[in-house]
PDB file of N, CA and C in Angstrom:
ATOM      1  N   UNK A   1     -21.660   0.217   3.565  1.00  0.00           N
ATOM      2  CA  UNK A   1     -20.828  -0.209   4.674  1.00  0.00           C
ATOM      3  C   UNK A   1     -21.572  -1.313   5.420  1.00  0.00           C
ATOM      4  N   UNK A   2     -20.642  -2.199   5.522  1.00  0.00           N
ATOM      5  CA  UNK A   2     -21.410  -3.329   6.413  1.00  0.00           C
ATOM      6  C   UNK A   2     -21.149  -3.320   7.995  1.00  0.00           C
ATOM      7  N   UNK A   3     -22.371  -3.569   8.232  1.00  0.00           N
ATOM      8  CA  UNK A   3     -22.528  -3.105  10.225  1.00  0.00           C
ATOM      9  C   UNK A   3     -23.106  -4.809  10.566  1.00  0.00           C
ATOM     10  N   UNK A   4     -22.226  -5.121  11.620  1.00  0.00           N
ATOM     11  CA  UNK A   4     -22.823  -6.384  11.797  1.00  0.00           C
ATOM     12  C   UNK A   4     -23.992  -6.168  12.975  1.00  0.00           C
ATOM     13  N   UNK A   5     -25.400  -6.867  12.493  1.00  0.00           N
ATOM     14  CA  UNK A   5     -26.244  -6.466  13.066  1.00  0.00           C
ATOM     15  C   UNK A   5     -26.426  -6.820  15.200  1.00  0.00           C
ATOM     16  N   UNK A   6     -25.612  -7.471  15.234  1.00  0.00           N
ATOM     17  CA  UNK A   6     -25.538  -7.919  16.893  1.00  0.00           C
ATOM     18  C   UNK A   6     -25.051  -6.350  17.637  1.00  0.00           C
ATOM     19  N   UNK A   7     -23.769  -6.215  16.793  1.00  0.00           N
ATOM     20  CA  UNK A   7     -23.391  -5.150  17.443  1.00  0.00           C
ATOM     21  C   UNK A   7     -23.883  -3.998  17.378  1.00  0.00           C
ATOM     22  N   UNK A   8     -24.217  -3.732  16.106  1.00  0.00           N
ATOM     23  CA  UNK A   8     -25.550  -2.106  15.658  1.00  0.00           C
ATOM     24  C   UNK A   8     -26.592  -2.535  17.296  1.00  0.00           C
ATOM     25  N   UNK A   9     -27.193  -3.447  17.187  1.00  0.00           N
ATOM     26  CA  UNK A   9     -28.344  -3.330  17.460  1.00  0.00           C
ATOM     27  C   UNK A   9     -27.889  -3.146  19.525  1.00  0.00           C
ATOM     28  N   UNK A  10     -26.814  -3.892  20.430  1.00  0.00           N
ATOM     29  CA  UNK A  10     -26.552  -3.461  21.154  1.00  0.00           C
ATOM     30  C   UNK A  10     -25.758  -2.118  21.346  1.00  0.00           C
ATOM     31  N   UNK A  11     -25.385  -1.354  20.672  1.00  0.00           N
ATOM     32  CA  UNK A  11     -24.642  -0.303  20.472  1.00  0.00           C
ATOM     33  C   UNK A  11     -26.505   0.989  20.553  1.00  0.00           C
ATOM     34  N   UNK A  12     -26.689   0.361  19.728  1.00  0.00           N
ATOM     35  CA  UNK A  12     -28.052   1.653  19.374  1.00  0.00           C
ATOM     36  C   UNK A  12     -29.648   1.228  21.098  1.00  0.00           C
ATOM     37  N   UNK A  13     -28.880   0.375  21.837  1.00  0.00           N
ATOM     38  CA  UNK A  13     -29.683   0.261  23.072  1.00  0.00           C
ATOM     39  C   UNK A  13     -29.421   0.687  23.686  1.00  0.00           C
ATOM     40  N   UNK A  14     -27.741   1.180  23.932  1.00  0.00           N
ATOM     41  CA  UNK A  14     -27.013   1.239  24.982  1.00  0.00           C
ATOM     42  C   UNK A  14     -26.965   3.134  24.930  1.00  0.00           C
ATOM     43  N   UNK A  15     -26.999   3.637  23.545  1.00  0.00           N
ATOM     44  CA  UNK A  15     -26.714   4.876  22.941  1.00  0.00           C
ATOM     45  C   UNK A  15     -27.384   5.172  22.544  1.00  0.00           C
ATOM     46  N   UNK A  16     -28.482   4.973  21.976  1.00  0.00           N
ATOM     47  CA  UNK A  16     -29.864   5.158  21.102  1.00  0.00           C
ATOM     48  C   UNK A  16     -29.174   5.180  19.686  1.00  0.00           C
ATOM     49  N   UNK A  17     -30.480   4.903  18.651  1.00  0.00           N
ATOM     50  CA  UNK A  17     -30.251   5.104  17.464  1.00  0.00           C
ATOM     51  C   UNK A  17     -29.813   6.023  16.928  1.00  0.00           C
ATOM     52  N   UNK A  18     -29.989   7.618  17.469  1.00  0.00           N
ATOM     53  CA  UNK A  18     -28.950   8.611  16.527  1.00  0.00           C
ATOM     54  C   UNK A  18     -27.864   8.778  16.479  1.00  0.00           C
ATOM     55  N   UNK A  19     -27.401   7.974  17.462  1.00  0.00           N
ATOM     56  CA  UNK A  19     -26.107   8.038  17.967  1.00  0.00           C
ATOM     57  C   UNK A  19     -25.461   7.181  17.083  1.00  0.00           C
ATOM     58  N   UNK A  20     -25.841   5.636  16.683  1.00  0.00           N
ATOM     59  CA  UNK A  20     -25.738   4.792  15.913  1.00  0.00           C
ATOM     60  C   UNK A  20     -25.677   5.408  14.175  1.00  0.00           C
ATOM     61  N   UNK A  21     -26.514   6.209  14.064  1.00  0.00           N
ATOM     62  CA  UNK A  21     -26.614   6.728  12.817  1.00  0.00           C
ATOM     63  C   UNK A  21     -25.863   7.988  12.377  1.00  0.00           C
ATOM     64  N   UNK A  22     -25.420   8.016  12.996  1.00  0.00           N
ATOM     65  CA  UNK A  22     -24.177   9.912  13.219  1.00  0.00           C
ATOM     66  C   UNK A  22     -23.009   8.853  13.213  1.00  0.00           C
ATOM     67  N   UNK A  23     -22.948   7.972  14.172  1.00  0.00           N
ATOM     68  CA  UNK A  23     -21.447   7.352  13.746  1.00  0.00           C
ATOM     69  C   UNK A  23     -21.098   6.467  12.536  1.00  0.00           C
ATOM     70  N   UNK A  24     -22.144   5.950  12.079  1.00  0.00           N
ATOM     71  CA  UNK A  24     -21.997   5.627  10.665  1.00  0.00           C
ATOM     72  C   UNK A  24     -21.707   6.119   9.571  1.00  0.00           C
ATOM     73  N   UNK A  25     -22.624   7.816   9.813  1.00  0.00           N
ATOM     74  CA  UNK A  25     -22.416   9.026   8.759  1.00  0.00           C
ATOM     75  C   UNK A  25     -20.790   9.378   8.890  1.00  0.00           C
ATOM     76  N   UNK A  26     -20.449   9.489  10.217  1.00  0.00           N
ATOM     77  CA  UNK A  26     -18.788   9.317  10.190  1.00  0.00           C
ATOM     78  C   UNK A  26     -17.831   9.208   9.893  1.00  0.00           C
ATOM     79  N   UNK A  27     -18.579   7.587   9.954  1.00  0.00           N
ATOM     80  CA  UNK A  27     -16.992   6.322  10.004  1.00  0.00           C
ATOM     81  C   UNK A  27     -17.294   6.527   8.244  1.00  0.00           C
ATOM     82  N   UNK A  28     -18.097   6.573   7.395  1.00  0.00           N
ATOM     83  CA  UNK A  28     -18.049   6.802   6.066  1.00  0.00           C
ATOM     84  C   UNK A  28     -17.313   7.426   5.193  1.00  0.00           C
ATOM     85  N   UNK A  29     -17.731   8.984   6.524  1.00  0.00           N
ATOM     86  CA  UNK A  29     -16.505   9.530   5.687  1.00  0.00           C
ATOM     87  C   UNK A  29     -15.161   9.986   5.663  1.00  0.00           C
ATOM     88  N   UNK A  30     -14.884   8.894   6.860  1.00  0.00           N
ATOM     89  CA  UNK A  30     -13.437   8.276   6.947  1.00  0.00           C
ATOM     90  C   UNK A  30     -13.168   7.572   5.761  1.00  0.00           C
ATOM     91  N   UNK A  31     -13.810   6.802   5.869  1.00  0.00           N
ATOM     92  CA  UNK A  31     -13.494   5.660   4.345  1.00  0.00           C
ATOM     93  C   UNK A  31     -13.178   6.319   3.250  1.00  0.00           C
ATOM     94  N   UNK A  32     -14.632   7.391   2.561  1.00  0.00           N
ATOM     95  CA  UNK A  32     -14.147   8.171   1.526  1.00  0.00           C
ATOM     96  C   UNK A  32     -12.784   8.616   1.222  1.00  0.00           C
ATOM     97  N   UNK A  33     -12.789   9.438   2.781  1.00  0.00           N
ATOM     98  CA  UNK A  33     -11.450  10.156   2.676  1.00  0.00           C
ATOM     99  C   UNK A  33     -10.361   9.232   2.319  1.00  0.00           C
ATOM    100  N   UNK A  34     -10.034   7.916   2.912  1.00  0.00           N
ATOM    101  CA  UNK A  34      -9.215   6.794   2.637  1.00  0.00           C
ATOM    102  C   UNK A  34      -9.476   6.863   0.999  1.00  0.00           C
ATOM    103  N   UNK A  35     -10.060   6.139   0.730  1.00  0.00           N
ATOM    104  CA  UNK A  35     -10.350   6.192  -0.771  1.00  0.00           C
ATOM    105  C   UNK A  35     -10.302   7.315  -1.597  1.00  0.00           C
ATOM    106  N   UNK A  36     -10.085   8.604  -1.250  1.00  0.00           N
ATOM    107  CA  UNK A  36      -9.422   9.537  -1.768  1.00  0.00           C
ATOM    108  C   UNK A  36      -7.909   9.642  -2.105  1.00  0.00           C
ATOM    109  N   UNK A  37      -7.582   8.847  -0.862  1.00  0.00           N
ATOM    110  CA  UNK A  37      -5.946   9.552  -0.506  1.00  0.00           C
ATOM    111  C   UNK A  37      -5.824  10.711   0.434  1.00  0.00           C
ATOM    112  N   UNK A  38      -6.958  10.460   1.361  1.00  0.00           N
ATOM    113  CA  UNK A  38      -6.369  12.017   2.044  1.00  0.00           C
ATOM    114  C   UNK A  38      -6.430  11.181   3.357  1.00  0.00           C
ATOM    115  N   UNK A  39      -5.806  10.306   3.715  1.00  0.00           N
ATOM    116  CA  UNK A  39      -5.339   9.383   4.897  1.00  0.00           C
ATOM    117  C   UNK A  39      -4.794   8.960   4.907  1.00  0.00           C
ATOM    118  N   UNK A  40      -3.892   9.026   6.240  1.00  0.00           N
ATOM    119  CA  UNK A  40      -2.286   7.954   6.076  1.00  0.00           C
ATOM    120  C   UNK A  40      -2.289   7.744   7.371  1.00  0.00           C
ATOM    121  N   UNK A  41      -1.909   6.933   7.099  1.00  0.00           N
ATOM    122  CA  UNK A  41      -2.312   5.553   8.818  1.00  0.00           C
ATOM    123  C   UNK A  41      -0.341   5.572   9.042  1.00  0.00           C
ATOM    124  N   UNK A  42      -0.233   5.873  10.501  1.00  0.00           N
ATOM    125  CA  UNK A  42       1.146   5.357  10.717  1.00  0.00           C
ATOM    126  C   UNK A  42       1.414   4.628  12.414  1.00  0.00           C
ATOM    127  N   UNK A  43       1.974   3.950  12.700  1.00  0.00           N
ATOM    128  CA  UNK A  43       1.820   3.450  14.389  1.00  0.00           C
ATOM    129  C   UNK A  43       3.344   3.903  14.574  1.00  0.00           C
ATOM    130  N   UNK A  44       3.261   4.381  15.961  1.00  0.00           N
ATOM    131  CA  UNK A  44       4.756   4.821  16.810  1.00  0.00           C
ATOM    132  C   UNK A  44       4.774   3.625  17.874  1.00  0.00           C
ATOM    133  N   UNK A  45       5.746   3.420  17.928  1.00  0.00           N
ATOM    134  CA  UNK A  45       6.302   2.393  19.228  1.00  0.00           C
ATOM    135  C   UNK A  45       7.180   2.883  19.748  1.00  0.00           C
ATOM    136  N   UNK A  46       7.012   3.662  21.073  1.00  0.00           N
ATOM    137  CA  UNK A  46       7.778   3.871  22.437  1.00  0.00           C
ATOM    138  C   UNK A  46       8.444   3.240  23.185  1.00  0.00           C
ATOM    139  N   UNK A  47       9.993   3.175  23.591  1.00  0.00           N
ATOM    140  CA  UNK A  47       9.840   2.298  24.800  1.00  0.00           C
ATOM    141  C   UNK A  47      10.792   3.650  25.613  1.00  0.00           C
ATOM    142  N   UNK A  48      10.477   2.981  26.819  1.00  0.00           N
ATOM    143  CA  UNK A  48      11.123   3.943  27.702  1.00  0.00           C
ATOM    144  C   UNK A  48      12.477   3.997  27.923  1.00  0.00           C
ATOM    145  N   UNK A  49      13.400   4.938  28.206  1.00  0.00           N
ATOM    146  CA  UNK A  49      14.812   4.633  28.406  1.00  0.00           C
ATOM    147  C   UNK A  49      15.066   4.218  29.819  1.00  0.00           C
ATOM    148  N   UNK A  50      15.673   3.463  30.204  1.00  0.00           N
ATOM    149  CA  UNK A  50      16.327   3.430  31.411  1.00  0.00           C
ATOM    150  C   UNK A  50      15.865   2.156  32.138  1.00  0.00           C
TER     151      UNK A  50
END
């Protein structure tokens, strides 16, 4: 996974590095799961009545 290093590196100052490294372990295995098929992305749009 590519992390662009500006943002890793203010992200892991602001949060520390484990924090940085747990959300990577994460967002990964989001992806997997995507790349499985066991994710389905959908957006709702609301508008209000009246």
């Amino acid at each position: 996974m590519r992390v662009r290093r500006g943002t890793h590196t203010r992200t892991a100052s602001e949060n520390g590095p484990d924090y940085v490294t747990q959300m990577l372990e994460g967002l990964g295995r989001w992806v997997k799961g995507a790349d499985r098929g066991h994710l389905t992305w959908g957006i709702f749009h609301f508008q209000k009545s009246g």
